[in-house]
PDB file of N, CA and C in Angstrom:
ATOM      1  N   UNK A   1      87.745 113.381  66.073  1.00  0.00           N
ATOM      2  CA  UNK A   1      86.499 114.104  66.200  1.00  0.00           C
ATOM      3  C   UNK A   1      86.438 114.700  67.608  1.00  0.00           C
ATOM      4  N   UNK A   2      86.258 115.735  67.786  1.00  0.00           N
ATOM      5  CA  UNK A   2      86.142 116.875  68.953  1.00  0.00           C
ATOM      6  C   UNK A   2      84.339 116.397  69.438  1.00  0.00           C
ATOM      7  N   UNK A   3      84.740 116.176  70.605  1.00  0.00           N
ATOM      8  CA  UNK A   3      83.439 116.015  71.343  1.00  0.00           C
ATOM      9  C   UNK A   3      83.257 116.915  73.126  1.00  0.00           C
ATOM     10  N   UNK A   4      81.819 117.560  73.159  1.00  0.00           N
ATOM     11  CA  UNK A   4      81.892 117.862  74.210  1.00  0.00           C
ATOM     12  C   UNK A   4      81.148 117.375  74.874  1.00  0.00           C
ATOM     13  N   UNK A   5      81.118 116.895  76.482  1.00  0.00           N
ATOM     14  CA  UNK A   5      80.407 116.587  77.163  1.00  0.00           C
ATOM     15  C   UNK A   5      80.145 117.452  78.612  1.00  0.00           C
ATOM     16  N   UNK A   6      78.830 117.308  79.446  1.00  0.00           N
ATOM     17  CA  UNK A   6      79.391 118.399  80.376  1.00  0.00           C
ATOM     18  C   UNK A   6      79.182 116.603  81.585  1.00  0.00           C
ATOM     19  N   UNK A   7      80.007 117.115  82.684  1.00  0.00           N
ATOM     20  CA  UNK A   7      79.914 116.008  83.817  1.00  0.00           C
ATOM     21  C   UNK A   7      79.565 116.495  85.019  1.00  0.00           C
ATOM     22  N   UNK A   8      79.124 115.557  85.809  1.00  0.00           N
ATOM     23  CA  UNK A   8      78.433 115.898  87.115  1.00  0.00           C
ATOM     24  C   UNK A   8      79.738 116.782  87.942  1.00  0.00           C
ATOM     25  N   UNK A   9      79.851 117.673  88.759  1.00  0.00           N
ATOM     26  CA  UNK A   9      80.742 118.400  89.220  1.00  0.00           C
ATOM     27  C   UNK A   9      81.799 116.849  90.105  1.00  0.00           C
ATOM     28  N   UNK A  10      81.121 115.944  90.758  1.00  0.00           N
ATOM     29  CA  UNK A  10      81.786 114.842  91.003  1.00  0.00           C
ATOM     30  C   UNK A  10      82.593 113.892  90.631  1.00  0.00           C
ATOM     31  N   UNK A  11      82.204 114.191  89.093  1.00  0.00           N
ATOM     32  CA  UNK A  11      82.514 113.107  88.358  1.00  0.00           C
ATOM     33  C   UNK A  11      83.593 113.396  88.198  1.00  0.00           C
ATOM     34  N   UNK A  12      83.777 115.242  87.702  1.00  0.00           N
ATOM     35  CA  UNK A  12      85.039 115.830  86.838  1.00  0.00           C
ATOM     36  C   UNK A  12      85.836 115.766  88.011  1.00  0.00           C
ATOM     37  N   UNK A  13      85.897 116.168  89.093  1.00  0.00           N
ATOM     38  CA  UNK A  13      86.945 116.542  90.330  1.00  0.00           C
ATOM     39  C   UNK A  13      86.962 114.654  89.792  1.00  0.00           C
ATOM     40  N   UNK A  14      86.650 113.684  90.885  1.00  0.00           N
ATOM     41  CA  UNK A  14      87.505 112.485  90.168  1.00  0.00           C
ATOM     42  C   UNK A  14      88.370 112.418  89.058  1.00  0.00           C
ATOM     43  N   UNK A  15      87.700 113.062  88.266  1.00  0.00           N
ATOM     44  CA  UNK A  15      88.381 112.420  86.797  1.00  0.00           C
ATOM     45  C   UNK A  15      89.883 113.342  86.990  1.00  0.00           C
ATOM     46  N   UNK A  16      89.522 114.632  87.308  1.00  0.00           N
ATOM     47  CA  UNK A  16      90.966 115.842  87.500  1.00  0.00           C
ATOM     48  C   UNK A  16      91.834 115.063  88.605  1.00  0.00           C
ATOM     49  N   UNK A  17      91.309 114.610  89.608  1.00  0.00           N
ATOM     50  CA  UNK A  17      92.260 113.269  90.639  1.00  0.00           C
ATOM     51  C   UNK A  17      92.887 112.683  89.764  1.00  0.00           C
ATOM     52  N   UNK A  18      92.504 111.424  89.234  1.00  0.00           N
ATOM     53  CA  UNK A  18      93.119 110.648  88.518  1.00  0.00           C
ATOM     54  C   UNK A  18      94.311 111.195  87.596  1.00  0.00           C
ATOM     55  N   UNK A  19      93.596 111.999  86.847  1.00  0.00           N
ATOM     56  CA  UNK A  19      94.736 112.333  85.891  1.00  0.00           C
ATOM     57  C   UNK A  19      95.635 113.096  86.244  1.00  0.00           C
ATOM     58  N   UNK A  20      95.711 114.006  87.406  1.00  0.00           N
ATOM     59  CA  UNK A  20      96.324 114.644  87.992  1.00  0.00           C
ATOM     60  C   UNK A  20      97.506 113.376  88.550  1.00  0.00           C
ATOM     61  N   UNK A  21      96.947 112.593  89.363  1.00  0.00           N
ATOM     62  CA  UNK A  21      98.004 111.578  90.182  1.00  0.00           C
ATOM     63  C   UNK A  21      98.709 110.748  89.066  1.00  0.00           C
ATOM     64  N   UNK A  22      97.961 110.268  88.225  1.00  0.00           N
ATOM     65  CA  UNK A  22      98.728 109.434  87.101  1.00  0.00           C
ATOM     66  C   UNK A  22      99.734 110.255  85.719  1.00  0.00           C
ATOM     67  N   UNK A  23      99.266 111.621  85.550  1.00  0.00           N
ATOM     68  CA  UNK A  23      99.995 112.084  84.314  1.00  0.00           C
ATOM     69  C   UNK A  23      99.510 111.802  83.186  1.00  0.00           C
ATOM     70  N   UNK A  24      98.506 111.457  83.265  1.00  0.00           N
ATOM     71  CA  UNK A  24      98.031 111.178  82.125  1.00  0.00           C
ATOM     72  C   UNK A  24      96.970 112.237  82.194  1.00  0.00           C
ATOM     73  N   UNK A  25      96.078 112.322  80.369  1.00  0.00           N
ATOM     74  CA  UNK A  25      95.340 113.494  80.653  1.00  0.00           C
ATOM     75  C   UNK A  25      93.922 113.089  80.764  1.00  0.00           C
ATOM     76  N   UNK A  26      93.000 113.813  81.208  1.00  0.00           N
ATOM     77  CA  UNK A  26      91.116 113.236  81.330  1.00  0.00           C
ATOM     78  C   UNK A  26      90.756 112.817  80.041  1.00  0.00           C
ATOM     79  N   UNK A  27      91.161 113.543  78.786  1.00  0.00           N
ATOM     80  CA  UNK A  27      91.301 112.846  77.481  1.00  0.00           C
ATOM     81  C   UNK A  27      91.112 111.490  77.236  1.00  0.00           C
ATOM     82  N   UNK A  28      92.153 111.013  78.005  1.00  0.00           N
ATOM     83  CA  UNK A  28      92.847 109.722  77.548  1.00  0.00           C
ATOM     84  C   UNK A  28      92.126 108.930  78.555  1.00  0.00           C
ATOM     85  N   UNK A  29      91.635 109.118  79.905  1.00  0.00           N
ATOM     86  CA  UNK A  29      90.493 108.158  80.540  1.00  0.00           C
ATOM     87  C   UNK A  29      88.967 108.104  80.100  1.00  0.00           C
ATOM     88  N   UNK A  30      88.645 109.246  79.140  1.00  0.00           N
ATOM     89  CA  UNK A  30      87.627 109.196  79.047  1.00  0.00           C
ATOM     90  C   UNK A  30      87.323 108.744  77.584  1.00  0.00           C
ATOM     91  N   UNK A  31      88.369 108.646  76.801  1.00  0.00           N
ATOM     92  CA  UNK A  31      88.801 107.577  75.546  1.00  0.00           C
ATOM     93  C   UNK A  31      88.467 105.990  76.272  1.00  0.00           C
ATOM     94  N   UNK A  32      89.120 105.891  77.484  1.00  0.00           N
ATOM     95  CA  UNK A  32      89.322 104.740  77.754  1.00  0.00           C
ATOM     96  C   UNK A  32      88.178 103.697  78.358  1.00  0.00           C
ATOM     97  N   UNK A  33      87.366 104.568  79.122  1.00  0.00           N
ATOM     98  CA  UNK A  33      86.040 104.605  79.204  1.00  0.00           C
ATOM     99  C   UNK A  33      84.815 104.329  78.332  1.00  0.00           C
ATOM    100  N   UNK A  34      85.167 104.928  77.368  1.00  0.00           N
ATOM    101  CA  UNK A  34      84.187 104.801  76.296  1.00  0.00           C
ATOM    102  C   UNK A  34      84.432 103.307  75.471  1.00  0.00           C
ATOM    103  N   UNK A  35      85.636 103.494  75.451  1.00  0.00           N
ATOM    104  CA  UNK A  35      85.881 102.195  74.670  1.00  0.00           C
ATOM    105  C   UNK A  35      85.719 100.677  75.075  1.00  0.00           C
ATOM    106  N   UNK A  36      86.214 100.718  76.773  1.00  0.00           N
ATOM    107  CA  UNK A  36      85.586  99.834  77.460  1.00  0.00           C
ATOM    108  C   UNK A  36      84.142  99.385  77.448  1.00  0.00           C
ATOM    109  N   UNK A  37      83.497 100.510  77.214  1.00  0.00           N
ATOM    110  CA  UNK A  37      81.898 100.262  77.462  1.00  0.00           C
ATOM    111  C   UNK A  37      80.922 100.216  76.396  1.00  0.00           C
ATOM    112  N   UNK A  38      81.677 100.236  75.436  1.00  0.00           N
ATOM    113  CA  UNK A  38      80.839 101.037  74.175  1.00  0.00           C
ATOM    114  C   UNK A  38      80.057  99.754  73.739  1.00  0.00           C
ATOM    115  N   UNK A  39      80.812  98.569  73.723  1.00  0.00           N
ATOM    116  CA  UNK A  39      80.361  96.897  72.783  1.00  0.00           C
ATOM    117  C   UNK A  39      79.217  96.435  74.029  1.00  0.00           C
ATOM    118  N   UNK A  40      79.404  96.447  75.114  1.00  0.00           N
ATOM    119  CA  UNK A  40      78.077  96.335  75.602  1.00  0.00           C
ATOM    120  C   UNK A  40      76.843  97.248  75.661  1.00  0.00           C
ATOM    121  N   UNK A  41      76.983  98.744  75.397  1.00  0.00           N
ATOM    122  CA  UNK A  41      75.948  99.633  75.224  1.00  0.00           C
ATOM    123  C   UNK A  41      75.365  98.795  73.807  1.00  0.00           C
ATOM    124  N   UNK A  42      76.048  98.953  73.214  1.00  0.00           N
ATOM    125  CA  UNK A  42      75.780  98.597  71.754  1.00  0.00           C
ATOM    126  C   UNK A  42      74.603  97.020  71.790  1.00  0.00           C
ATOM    127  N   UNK A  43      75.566  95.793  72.497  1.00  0.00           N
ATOM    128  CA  UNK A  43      74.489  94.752  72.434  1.00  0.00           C
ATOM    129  C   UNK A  43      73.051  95.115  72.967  1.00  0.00           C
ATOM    130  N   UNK A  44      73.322  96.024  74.549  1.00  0.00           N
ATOM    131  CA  UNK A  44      71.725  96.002  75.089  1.00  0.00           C
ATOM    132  C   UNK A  44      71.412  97.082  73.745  1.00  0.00           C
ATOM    133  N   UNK A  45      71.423  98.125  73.108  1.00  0.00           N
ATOM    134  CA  UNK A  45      70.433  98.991  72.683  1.00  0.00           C
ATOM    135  C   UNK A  45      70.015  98.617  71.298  1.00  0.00           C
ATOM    136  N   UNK A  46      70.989  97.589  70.628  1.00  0.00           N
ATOM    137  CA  UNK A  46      70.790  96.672  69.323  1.00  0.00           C
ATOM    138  C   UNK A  46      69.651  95.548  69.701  1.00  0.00           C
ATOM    139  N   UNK A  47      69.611  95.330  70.612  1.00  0.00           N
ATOM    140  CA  UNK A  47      69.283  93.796  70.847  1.00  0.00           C
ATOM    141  C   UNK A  47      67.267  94.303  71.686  1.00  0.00           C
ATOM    142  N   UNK A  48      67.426  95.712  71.954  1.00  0.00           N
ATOM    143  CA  UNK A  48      66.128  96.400  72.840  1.00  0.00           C
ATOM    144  C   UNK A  48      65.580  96.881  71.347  1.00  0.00           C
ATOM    145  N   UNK A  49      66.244  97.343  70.068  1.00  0.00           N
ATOM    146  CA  UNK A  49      65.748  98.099  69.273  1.00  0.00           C
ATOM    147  C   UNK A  49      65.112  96.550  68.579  1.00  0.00           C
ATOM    148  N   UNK A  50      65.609  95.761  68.166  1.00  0.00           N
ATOM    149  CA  UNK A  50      65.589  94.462  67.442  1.00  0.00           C
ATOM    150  C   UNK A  50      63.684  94.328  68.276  1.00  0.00           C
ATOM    151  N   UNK A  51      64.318  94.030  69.492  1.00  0.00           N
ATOM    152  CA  UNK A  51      62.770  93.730  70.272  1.00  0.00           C
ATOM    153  C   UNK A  51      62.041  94.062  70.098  1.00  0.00           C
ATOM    154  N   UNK A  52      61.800  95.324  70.385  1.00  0.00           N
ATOM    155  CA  UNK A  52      60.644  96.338  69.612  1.00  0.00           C
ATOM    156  C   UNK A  52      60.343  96.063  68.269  1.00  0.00           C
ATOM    157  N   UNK A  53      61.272  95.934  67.073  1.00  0.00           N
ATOM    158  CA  UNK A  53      60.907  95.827  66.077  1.00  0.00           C
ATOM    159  C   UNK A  53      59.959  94.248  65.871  1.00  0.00           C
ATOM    160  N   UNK A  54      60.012  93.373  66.841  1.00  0.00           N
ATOM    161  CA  UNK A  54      59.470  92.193  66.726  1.00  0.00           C
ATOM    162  C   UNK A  54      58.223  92.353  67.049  1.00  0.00           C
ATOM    163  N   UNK A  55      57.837  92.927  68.331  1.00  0.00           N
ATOM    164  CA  UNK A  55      56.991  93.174  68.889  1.00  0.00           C
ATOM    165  C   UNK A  55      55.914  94.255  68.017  1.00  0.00           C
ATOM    166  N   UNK A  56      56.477  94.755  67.814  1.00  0.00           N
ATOM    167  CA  UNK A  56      55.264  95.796  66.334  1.00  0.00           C
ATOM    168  C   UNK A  56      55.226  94.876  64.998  1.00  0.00           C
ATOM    169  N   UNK A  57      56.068  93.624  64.890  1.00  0.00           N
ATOM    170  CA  UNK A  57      55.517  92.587  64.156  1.00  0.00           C
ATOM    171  C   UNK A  57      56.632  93.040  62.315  1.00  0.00           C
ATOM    172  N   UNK A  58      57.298  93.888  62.841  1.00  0.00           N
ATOM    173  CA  UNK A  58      58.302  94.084  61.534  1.00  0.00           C
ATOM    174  C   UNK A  58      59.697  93.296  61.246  1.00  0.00           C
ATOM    175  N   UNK A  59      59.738  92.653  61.984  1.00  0.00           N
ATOM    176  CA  UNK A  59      60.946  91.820  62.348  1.00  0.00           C
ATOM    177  C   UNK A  59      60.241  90.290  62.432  1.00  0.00           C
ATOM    178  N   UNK A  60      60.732  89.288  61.713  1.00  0.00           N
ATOM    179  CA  UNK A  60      60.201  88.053  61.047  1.00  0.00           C
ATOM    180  C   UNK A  60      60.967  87.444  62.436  1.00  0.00           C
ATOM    181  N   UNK A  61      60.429  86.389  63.032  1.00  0.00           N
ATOM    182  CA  UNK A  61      61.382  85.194  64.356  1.00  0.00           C
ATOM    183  C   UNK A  61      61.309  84.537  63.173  1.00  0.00           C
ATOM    184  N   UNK A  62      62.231  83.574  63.610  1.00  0.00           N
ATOM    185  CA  UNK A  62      62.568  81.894  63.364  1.00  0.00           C
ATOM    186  C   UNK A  62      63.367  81.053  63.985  1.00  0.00           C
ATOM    187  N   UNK A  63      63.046  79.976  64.034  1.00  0.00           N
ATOM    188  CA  UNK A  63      62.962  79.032  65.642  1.00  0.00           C
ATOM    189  C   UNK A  63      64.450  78.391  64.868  1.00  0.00           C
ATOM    190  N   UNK A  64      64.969  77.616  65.771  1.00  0.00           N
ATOM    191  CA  UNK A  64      66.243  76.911  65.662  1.00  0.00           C
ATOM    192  C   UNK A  64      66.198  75.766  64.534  1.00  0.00           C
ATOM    193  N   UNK A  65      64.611  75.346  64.561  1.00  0.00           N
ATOM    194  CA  UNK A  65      64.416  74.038  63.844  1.00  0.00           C
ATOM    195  C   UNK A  65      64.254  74.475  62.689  1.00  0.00           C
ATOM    196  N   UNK A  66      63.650  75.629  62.043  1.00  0.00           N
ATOM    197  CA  UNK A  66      63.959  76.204  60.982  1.00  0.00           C
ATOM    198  C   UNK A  66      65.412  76.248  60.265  1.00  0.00           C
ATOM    199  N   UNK A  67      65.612  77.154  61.156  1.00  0.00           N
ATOM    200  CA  UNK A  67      67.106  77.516  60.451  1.00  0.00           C
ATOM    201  C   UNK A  67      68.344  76.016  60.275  1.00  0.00           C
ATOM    202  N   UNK A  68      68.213  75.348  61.084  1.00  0.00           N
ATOM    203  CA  UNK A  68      68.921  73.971  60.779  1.00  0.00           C
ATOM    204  C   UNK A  68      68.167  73.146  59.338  1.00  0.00           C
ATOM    205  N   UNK A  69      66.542  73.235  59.763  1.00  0.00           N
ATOM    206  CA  UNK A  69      66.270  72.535  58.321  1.00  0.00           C
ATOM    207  C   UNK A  69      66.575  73.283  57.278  1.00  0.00           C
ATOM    208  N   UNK A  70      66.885  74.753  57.146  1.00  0.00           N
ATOM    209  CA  UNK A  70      67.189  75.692  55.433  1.00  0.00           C
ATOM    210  C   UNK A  70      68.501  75.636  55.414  1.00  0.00           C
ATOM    211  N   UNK A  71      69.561  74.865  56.606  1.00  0.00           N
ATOM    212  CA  UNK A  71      70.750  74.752  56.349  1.00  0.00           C
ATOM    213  C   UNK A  71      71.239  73.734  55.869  1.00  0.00           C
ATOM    214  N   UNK A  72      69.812  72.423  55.868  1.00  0.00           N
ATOM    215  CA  UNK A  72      70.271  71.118  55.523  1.00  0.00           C
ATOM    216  C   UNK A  72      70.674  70.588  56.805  1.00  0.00           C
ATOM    217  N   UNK A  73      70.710  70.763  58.377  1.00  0.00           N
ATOM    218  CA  UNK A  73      71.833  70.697  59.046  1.00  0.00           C
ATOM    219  C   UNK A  73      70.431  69.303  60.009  1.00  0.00           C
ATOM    220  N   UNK A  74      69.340  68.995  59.719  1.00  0.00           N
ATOM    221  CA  UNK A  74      68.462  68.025  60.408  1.00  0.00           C
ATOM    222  C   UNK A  74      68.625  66.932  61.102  1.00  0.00           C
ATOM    223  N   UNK A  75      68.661  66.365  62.247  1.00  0.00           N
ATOM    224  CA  UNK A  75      69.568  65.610  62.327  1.00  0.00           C
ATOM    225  C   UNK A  75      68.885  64.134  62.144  1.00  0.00           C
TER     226      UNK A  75
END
């Protein structure tokens, strides 16, 4: 999938450094980038959307002692 992004004029001269000195292309750091970062974007904006949904009362809690007693797990 073809994606465009535009970058801070700082960012890109870095990024043209790098790939320039290494041989490799901005492509492939900014693949690398994303992928690094993506599973923690994901927990905070899963875990902020979840919140909200609790907080407007659409999203059910249940406490630890629950879920052990519907597992049978009581001690």
């Amino acid at each position: 999938m073809a994606t465009s992004i535009r970058l801070p004029d700082d960012i890109e001269k870095r990024l043209d450094a790098l790939a320039r000195l290494t041989g490799r292309t901005k492509a492939f750091y900014i693949r690398e980038m994303i992928a690094e970062k993506i599973d923690d974007m994901e927990d905070y904006y899963l875990a902020a959307h979840r919140s909200e949904k609790i907080r407007q009362g659409k999203e059910k809690v249940v406490s630890a002692e629950e879920v052990r007693e519907a597992l049978g797990l009581q001690d």
